[in-house]
C-alpha atoms as a PDB file:
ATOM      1  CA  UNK A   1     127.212 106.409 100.206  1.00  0.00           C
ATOM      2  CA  UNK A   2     124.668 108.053  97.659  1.00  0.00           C
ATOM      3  CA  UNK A   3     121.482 108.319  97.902  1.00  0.00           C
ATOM      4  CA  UNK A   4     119.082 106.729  94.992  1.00  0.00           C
ATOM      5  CA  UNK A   5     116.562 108.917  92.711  1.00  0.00           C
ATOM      6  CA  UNK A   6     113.046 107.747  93.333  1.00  0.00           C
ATOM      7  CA  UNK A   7     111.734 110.680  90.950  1.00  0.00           C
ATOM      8  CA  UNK A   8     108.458 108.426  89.593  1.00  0.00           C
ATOM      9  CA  UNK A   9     106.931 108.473  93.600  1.00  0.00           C
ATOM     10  CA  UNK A  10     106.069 110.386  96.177  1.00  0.00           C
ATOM     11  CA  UNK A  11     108.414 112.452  98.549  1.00  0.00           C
ATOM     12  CA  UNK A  12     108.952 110.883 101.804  1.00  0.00           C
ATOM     13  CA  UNK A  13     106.868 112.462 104.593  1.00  0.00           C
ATOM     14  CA  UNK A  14     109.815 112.102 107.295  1.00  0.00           C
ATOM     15  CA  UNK A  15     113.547 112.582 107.483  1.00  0.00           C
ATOM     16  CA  UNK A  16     115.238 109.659 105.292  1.00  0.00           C
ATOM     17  CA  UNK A  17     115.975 108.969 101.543  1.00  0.00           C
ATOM     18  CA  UNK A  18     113.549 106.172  99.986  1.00  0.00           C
ATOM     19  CA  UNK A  19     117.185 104.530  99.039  1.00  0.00           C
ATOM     20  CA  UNK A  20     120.912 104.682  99.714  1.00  0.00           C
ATOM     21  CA  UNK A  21     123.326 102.584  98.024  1.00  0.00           C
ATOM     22  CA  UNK A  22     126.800 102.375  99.611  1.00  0.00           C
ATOM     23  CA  UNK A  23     128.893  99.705  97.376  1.00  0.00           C
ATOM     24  CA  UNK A  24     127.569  97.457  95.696  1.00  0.00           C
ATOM     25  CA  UNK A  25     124.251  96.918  97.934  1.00  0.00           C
ATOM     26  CA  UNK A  26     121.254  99.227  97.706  1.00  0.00           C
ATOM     27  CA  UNK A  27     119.330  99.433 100.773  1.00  0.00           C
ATOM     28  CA  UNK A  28     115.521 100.594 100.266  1.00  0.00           C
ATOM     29  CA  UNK A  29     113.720 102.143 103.348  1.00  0.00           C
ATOM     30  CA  UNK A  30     110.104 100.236 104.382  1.00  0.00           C
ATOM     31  CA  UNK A  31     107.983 100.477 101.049  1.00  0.00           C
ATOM     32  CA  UNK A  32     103.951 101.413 101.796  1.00  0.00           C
ATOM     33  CA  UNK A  33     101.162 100.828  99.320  1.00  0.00           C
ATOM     34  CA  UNK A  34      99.803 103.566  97.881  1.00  0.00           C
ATOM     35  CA  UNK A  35      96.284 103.330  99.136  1.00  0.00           C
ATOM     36  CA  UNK A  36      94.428 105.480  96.682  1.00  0.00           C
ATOM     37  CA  UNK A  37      94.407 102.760  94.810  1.00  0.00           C
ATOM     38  CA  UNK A  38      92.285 100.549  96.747  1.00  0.00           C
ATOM     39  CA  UNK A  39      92.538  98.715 100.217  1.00  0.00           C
ATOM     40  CA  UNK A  40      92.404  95.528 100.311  1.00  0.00           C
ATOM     41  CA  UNK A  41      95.287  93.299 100.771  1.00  0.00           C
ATOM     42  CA  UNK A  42      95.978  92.369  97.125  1.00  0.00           C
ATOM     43  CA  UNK A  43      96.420  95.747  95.743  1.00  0.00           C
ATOM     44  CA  UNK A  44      98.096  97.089  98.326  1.00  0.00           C
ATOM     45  CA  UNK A  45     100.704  93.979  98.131  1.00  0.00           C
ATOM     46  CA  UNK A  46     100.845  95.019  94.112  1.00  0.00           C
ATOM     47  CA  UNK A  47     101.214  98.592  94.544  1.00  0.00           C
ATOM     48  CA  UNK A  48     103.915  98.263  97.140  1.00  0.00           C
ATOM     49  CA  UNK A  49     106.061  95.944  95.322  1.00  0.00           C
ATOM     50  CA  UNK A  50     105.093  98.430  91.805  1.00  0.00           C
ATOM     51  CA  UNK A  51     106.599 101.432  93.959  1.00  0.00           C
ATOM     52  CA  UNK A  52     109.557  99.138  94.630  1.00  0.00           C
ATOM     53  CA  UNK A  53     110.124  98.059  91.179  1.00  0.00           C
ATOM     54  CA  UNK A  54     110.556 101.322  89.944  1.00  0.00           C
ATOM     55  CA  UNK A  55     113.290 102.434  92.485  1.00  0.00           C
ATOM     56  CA  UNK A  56     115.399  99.317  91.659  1.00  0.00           C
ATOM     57  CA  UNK A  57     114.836 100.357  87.789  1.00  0.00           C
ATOM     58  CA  UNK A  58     116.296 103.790  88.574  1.00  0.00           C
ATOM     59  CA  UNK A  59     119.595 101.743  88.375  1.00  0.00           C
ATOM     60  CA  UNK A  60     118.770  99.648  85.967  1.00  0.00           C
ATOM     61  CA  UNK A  61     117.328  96.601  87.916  1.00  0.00           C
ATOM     62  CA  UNK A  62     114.938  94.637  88.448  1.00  0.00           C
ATOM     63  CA  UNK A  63     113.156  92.364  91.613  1.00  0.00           C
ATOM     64  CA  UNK A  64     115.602  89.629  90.675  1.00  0.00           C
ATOM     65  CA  UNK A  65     118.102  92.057  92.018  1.00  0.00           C
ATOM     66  CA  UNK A  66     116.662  91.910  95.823  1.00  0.00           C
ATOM     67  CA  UNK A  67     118.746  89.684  98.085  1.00  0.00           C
ATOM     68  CA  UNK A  68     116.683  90.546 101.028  1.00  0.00           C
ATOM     69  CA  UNK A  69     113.323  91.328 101.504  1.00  0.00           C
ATOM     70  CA  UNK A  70     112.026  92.171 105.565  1.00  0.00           C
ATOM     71  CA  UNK A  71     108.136  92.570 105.460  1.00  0.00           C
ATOM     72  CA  UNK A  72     105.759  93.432 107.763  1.00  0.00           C
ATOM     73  CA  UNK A  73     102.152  92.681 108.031  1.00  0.00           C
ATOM     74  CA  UNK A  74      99.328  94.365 110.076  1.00  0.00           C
ATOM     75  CA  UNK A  75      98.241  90.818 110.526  1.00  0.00           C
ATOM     76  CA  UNK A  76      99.542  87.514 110.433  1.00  0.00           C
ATOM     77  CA  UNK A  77      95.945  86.195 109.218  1.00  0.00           C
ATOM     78  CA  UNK A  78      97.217  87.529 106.389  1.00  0.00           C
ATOM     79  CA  UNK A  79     100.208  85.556 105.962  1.00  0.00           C
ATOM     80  CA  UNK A  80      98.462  82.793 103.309  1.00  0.00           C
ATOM     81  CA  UNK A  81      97.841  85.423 100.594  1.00  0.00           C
ATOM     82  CA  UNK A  82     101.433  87.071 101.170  1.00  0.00           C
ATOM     83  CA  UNK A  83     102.982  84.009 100.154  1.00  0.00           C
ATOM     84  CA  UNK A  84     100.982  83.374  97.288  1.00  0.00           C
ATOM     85  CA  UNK A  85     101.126  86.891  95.978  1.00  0.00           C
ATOM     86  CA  UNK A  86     104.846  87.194  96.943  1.00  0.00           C
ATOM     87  CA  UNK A  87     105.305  83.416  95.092  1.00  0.00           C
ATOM     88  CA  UNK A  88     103.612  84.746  91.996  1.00  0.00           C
ATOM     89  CA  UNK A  89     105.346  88.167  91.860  1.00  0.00           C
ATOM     90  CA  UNK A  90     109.100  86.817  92.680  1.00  0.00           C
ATOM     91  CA  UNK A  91     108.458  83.934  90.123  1.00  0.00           C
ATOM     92  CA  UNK A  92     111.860  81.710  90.318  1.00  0.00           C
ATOM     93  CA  UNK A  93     113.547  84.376  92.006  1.00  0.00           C
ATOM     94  CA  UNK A  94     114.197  83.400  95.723  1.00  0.00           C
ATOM     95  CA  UNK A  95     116.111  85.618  98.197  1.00  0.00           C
ATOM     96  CA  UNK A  96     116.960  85.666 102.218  1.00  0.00           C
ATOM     97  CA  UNK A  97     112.917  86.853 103.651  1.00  0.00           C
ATOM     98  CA  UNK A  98     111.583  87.543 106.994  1.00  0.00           C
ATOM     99  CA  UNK A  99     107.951  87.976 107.873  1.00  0.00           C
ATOM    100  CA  UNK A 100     107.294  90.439 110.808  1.00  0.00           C
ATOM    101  CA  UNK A 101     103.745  90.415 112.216  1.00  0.00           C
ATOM    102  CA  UNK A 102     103.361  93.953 113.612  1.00  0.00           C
ATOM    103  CA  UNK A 103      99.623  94.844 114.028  1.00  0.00           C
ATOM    104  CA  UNK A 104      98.496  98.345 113.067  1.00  0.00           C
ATOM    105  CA  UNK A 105     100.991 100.025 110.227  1.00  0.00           C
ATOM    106  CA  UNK A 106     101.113 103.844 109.039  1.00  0.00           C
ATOM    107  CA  UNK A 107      98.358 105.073 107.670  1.00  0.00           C
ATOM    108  CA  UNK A 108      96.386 101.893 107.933  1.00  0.00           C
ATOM    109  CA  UNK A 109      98.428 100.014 105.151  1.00  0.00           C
ATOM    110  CA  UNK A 110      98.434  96.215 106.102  1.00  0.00           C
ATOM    111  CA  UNK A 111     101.718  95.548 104.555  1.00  0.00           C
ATOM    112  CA  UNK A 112     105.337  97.756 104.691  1.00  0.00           C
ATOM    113  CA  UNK A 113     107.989  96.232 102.557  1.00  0.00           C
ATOM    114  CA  UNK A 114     112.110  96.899 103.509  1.00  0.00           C
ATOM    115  CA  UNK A 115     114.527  95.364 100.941  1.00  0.00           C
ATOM    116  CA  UNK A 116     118.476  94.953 100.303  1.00  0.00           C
ATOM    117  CA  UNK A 117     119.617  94.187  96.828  1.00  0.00           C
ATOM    118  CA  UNK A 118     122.659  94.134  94.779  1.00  0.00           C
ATOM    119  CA  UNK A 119     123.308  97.467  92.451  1.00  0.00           C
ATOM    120  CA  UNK A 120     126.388  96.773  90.258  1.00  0.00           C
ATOM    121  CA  UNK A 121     126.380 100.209  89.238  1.00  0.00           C
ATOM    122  CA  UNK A 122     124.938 103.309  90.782  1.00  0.00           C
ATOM    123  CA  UNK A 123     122.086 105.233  89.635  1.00  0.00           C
ATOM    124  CA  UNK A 124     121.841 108.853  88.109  1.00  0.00           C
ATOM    125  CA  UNK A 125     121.522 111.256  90.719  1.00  0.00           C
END
């Protein structure tokens, strides 16, 4: 097992790695917006799946990569717009999903993104 480089974001405020591959499978932890950049729902569904796009091109890959995506919401109101963002941002790509409505998340983001996806090689360390 390895653990990925996420040297474009922020360190993580508890005890884990942001990613670890083992094999050929990279396993990201749950991916927060970054709220500076504004609150509502939109942007923090675009910033989250930004900070996710650039771990997975650490290695070299892209969201066409993910073969798993777990995401939880702060609200299942807010399911609608999810799926239309998520639609638009995954284009043709389609992987395994699951929608978790959780009410409140850490520090007030209203969306936390976990993913699995395949990493044919590993990243630079």
């Amino acid at each position: 097992m390895n653990s990925w480089p996420t040297p474009r974001l922020p360190a993580p405020v508890g005890h884990y790695v942001p990613a670890m591959q083992t094999g050929h499978l990279l396993y990201l932890s749950g991916v927060l917006p970054d709220l500076a950049r504004g609150d509502d729902f939109a942007t923090q569904f675009g910033t989250c799946f930004d900070r996710i796009e650039a771990i997975l091109a650490e290695g070299g890959l892209g969201l066409n990569s993910i073969v798993q995506c777990t995401v939880y919401l702060s609200d299942i109101g807010l399911w609608d717009e999810f799926n239309q963002l998520y639609r638009r941002r995954l284009d043709q790509h389609r992987c395994a999903r699951t929608v978790v409505p959780v009410g409140p998340l850490h520090f007030g983001a209203q969306i936390e993104v976990q993913v699995v996806a395949e990493a044919t090689r590993s990243a630079a360390a």
